[in-house]
Protein backbone atom coordinates (compact mmCIF):
# COMPACT_ATOMS: atom_id res chain seq x y z
CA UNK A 1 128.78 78.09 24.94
CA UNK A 2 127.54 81.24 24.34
CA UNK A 3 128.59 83.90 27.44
CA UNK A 4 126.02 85.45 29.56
CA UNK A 5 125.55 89.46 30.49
CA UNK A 6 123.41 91.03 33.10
CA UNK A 7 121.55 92.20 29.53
CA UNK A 8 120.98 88.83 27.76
CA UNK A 9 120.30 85.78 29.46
CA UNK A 10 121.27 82.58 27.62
CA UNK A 11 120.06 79.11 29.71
CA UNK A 12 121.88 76.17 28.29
CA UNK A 13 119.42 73.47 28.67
CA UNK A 14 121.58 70.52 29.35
CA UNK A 15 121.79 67.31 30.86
CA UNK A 16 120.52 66.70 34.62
CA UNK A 17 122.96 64.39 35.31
CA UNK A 18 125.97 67.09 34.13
CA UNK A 19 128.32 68.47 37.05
CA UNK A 20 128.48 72.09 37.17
CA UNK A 21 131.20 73.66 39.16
CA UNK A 22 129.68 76.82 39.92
CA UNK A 23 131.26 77.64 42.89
CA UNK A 24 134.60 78.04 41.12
CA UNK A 25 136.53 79.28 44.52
CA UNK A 26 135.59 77.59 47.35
CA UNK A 27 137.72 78.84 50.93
CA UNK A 28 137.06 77.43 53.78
CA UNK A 29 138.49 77.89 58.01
CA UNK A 30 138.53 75.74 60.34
CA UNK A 31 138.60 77.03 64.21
CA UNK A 32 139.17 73.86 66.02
CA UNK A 33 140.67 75.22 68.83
CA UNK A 34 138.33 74.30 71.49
CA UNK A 35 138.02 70.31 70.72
CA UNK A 36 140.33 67.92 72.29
CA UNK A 37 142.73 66.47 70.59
CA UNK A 38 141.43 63.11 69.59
CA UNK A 39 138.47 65.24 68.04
CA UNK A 40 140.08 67.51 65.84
CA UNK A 41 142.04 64.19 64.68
CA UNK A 42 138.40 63.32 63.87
CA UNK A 43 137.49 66.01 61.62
CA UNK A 44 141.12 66.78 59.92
CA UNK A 45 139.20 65.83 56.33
CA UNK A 46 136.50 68.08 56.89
CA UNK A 47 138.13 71.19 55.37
CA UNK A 48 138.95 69.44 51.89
CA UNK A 49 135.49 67.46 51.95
CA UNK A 50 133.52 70.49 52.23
CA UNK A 51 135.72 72.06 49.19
CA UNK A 52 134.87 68.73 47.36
CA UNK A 53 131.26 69.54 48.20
CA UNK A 54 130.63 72.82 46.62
CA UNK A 55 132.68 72.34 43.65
CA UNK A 56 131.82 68.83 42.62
CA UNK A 57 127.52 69.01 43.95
CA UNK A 58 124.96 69.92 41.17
CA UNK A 59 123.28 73.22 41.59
CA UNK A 60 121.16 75.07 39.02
CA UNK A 61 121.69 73.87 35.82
CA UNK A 62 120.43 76.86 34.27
CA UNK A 63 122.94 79.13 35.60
CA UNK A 64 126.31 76.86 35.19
CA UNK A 65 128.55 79.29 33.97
CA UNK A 66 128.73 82.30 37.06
CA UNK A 67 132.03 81.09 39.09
CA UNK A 68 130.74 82.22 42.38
CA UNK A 69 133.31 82.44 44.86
CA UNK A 70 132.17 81.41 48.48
CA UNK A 71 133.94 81.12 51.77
CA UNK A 72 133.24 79.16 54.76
CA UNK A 73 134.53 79.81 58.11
CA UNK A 74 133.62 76.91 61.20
CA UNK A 75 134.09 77.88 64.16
CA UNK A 76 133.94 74.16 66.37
CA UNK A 77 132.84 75.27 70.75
CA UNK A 78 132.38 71.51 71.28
CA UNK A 79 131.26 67.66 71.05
CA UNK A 80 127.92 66.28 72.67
CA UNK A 81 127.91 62.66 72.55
CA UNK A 82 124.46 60.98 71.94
CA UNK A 83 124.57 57.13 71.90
CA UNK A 84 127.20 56.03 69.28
CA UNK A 85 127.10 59.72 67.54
CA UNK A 86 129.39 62.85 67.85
CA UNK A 87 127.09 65.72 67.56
CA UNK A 88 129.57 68.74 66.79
CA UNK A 89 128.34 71.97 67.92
CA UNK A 90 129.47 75.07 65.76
CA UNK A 91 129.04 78.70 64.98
CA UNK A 92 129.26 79.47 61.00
CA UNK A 93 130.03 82.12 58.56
CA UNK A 94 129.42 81.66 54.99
CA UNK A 95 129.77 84.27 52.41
CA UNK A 96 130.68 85.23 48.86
CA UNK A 97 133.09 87.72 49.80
CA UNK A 98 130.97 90.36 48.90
CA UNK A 99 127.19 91.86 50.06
CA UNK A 100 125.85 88.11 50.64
CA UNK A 101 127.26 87.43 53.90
CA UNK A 102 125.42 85.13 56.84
CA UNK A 103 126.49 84.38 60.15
CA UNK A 104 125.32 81.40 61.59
CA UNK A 105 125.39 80.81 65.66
CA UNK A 106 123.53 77.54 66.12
CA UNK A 107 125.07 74.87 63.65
CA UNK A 108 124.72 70.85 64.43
CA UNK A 109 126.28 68.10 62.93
CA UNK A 110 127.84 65.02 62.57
CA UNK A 111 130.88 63.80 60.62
CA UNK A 112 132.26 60.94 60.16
CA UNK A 113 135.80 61.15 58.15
CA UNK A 114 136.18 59.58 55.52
CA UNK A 115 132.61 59.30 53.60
CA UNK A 116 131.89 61.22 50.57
CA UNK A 117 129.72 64.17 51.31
CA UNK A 118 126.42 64.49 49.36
CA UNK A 119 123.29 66.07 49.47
CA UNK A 120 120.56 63.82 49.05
CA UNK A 121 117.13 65.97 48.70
CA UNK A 122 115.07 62.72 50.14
CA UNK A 123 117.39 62.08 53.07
CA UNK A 124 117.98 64.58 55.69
CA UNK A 125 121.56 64.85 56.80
CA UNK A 126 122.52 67.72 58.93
CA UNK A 127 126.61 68.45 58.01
CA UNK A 128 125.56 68.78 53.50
CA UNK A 129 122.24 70.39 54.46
CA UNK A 130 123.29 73.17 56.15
CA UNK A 131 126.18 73.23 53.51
CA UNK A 132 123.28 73.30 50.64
CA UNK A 133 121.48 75.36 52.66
CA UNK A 134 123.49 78.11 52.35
CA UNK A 135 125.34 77.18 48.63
CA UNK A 136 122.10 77.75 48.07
CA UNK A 137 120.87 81.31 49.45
CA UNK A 138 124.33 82.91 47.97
CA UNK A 139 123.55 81.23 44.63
CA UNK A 140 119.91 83.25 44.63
CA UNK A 141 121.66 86.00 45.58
CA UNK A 142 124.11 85.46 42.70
CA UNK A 143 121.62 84.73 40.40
CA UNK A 144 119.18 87.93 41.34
CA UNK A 145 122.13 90.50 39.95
CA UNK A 146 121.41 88.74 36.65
CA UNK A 147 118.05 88.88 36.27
CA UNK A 148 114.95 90.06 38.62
CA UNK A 149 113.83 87.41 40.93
CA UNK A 150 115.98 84.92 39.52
CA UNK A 151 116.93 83.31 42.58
CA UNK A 152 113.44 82.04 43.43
CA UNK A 153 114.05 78.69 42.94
CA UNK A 154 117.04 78.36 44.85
CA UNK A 155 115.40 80.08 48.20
CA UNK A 156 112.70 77.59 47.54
CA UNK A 157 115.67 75.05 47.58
CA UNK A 158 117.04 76.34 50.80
CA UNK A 159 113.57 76.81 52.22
CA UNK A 160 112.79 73.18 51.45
CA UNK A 161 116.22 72.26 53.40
CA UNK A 162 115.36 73.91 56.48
CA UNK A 163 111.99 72.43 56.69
CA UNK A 164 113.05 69.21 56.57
CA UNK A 165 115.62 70.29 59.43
CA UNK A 166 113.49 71.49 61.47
CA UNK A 167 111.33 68.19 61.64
CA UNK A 168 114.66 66.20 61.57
CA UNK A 169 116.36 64.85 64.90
CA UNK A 170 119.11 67.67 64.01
CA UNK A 171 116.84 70.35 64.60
CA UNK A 172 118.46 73.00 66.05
CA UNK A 173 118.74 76.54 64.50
CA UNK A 174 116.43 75.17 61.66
CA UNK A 175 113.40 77.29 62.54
CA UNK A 176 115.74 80.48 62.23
CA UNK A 177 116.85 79.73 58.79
CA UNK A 178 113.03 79.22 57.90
CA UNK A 179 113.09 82.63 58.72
CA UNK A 180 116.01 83.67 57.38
CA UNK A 181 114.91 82.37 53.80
CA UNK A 182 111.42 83.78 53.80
CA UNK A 183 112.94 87.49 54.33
CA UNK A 184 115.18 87.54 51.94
CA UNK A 185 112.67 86.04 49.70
CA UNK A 186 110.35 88.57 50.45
CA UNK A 187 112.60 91.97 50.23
CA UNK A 188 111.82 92.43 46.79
CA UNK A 189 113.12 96.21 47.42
CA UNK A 190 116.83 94.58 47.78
CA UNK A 191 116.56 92.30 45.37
CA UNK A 192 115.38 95.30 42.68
CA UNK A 193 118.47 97.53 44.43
CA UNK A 194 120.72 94.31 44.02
CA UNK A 195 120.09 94.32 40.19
CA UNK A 196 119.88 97.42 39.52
CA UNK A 197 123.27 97.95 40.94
CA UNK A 198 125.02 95.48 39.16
CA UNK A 199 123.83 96.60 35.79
CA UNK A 200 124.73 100.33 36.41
CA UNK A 201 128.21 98.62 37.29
CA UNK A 202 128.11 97.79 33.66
CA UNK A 203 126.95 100.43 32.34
CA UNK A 204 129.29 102.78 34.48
CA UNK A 205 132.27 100.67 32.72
CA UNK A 206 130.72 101.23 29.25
CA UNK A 207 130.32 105.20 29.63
CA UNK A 208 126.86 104.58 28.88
CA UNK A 209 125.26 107.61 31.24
CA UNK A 210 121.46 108.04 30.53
CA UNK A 211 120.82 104.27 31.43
CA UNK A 212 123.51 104.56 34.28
CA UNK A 213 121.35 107.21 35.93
CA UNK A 214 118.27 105.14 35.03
CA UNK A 215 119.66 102.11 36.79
CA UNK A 216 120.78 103.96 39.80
CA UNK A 217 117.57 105.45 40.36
CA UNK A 218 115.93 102.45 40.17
CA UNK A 219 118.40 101.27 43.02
CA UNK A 220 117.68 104.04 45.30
CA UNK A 221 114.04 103.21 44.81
CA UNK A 222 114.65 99.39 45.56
CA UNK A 223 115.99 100.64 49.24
CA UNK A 224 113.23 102.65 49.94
CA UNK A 225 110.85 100.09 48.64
CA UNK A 226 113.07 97.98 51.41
CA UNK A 227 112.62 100.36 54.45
CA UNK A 228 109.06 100.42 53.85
CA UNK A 229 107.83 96.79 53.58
CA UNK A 230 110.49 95.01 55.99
CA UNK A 231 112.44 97.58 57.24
CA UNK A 232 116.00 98.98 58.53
CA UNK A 233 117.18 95.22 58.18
CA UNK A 234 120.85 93.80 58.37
CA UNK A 235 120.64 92.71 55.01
CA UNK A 236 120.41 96.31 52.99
CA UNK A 237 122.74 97.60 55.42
CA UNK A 238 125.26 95.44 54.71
CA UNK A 239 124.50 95.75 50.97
CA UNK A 240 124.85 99.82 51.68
CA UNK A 241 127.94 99.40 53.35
CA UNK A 242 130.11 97.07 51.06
CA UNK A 243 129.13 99.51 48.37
CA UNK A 244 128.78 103.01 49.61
CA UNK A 245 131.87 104.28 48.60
CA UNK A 246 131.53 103.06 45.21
CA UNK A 247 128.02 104.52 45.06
CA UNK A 248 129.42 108.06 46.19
CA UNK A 249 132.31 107.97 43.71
CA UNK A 250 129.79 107.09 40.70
CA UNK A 251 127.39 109.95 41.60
CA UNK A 252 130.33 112.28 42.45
CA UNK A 253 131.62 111.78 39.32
CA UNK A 254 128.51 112.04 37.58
CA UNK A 255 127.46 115.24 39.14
CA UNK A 256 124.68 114.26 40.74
CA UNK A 257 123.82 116.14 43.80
CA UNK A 258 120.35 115.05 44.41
CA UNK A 259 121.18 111.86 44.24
CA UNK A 260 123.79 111.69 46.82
CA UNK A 261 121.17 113.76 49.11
CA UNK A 262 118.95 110.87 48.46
CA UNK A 263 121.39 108.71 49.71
CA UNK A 264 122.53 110.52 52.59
CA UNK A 265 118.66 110.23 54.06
CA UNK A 266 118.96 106.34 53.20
CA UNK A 267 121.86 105.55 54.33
CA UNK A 268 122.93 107.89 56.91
CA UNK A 269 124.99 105.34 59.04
CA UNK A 270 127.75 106.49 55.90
CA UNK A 271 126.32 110.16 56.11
CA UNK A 272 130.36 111.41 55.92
CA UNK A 273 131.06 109.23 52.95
CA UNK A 274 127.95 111.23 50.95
CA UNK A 275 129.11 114.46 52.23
CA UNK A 276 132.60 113.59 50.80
CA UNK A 277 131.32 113.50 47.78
CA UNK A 278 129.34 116.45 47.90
CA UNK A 279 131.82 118.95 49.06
CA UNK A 280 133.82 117.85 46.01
CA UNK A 281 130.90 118.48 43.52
CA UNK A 282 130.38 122.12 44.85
CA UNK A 283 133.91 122.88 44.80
């Protein structure tokens, strides 16, 4: 199998049927300390199911090869009972451990130990689509530092999820992830900052400067391109801030004044972290 770059994009076109484990590293919490204790005996398989879930579940299989790491944190606050059914109520954090990080506070589901946990794309079912929901928003965000827009068709995987929760009898919190989806769809500024990033990253490694400077502008460009059409929003701050002091230390090194002005007028929740590197330059 040929290897791909951010440069070259090789798609492998294989079998549909195939299992590919792209979520190589799957970690995942379970806070169960506000359910009885008959009803965390109830979910003690949930931790390893949901591991079995990401690694063993077909994704894209155009991008099979990225081992994405992604963690999952569950935090359980209780148990309505509704006929027959435990509906488990839950806050959620899922994340690759890196910029793509979403915190969700109005999870619903039920479990029942034991069964194999699948996501069927005909038959709603709220515990693996809320699970796929998200595999799939941190695999477009995966896939858009690999090539522009990539990740289209896995927000319009997750976007097709949350639709069909929201007119499901699970459909709490659906509506928001509607919304959710459809902005970071739309914040083609990020996405362009995203990839432009993760090349220069590359290119930094490689010494290869003119392209490097190229790549960063192009970044700085993508956030402004963000402010303008959606905003201040959580999600290019967080990008900013799990990457600011990488940023600084590139352009510091670099020499490049301007560009750390630039960024101190982006980004000036890390104004000192700029200045840092700006004192240094002059010195």
């Amino acid at each position: 199998m040929i290897k791909r770059t951010r440069f070259h994009i090789y798609i492998s076109f294989l079998a549909f049927n195939l299992i590919f484990a792209q979520f190589s590293s799957v970690d995942v919490k379970i806070d169960d300390r506000l359910l009885r204790s008959n009803e965390k005996q109830k979910i003690i398989n949930l931790h390893s199911d949901i591991k079995r879930f990401y690694i063993n579940s077909t994704w894209d299989d155009n991008y099979n090869d990225l081992d994405i790491n992604i963690y999952v944190q569950i935090i359980f606050e209780g148990v309505t009972e509704k006929g027959s059914e435990s509906i488990y109520n839950c806050q959620a954090l899922f994340s690759n451990g890196g910029e793509l990080r979403y915190f969700d506070k109005s999870v619903q589901f039920i479990y029942n130990s034991g069964t194999n946990l699948y996501y069927d794309p005909v038959l709603f079912e709220p515990l693996t689509g809320i699970l796929a929901f998200y595999g799939h928003l941190i695999l477009a965000g995966e896939i858009d530092t690999y090539e522009f827009n990539g990740g289209n068709s896995s927000f319009e995987v997750s976007r097709d999820i949350a639709l069909r929760g929201s007119a499901s009898d699970y459909k709490k919190g659906w509506g928001s992830r509607i919304s959710l989806v459809d902005n970071l769809n739309r914040n083609i500024g990020l996405r362009k900052a995203r990839l432009a990033w993760y090349i220069a990253m590359d290119l930094y490694k490689d010494e290869n400067i003119n392209p490097l400077l190229e790549e960063l502008n192009i970044m700085l460009d993508g956030i402004e391109q963000s402010y303008r059409d959606i905003g201040r929003d959580n999600h290019t701050q967080y990008f900013l801030k799990i990457h600011s002091n990488q940023i600084a230390k590139i352009l510091k090194k670099l020499g490049q004044e301007e560009l750390l002005i630039d960024m101190i007028e982006l980004d000036p929740d890390r104004i000192e972290i700029y200045r840092s590197a700006l004192e240094k330059i002059s010195k």
